[in-house]
C-alpha atoms as a PDB file:
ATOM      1  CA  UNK A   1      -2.927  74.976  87.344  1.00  0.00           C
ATOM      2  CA  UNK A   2      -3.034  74.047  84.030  1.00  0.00           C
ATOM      3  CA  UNK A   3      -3.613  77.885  82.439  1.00  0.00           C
ATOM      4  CA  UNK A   4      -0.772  78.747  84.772  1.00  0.00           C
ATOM      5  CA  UNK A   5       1.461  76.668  83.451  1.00  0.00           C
ATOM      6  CA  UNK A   6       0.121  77.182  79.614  1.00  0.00           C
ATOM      7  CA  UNK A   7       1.378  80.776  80.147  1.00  0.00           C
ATOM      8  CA  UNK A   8       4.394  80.198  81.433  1.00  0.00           C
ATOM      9  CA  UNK A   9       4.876  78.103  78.170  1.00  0.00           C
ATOM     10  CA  UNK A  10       3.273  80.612  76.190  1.00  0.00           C
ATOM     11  CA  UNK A  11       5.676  83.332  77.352  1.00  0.00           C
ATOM     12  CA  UNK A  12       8.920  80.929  77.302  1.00  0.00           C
ATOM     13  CA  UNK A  13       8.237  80.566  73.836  1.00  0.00           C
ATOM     14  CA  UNK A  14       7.895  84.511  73.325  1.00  0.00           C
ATOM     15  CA  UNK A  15      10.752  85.240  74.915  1.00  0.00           C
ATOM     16  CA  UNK A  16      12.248  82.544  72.669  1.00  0.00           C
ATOM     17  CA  UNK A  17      10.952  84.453  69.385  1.00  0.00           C
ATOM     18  CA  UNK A  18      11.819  87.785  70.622  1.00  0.00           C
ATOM     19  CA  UNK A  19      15.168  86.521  71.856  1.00  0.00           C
ATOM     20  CA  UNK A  20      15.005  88.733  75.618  1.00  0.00           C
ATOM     21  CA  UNK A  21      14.835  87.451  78.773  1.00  0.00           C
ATOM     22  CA  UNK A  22      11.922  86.095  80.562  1.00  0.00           C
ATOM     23  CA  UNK A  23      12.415  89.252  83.162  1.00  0.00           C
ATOM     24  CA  UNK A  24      12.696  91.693  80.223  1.00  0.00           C
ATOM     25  CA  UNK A  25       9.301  90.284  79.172  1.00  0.00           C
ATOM     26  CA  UNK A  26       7.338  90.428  82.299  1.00  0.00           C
ATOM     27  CA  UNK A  27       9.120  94.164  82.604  1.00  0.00           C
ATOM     28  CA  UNK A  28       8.026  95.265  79.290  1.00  0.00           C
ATOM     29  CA  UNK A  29       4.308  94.035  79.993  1.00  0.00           C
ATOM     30  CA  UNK A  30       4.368  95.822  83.252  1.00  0.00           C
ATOM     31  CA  UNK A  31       5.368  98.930  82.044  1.00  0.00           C
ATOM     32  CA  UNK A  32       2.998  99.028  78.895  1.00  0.00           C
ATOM     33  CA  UNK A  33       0.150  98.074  81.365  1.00  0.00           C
ATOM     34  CA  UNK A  34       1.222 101.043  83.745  1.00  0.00           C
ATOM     35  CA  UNK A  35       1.542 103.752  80.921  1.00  0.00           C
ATOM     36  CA  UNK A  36      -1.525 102.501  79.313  1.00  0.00           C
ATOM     37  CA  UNK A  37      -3.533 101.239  81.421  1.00  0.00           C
ATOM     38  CA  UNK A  38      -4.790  98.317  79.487  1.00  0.00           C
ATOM     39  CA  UNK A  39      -5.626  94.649  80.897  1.00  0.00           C
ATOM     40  CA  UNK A  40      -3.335  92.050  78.885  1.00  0.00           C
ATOM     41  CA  UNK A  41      -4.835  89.949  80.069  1.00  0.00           C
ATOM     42  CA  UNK A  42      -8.092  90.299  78.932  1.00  0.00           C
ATOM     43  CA  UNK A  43      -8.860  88.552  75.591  1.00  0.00           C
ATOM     44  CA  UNK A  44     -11.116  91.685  73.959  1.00  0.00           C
ATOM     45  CA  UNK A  45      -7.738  93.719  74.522  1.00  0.00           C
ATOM     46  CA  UNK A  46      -5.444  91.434  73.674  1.00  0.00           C
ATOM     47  CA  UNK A  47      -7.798  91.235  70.002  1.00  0.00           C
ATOM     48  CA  UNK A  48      -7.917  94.721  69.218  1.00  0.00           C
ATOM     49  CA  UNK A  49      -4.067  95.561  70.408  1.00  0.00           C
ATOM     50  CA  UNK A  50      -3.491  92.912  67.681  1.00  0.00           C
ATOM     51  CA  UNK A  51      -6.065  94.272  65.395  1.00  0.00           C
ATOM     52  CA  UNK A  52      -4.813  97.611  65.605  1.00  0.00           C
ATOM     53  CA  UNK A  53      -1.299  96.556  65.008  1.00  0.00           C
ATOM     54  CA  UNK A  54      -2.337  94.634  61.948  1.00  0.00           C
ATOM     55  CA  UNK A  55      -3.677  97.300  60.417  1.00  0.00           C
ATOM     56  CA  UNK A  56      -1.241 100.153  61.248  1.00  0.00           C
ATOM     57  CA  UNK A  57       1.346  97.533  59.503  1.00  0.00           C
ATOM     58  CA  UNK A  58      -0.939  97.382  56.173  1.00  0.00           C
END
């Protein structure tokens, strides 16, 4: 219960920062997961997505 509602948080407060909806959120993640077939959930992917945008931005 307690991770659920953490990423609930977690997500209010990105949707907050990226000023969309919640819906448009959980959309977007959907449909990168579907073209790319990457877990977002899993914390090795979420590292090297980040990673990899870090350093394309450098």
């Amino acid at each position: 219960m307690t991770q659920s509602s953490d990423r609930r948080t977690d997500r209010t407060d990105r949707t907050a920062t990226l000023g969309i909806h919640r819906s448009t959120l959980l959309y977007r993640l959907h449909l990168i997961r579907s073209l790319t077939q990457y877990d977002l959930t899993d914390p090795e992917t979420q590292f090297n997505l980040q990673l990899a945008t870090r350093i394309q931005l450098a």
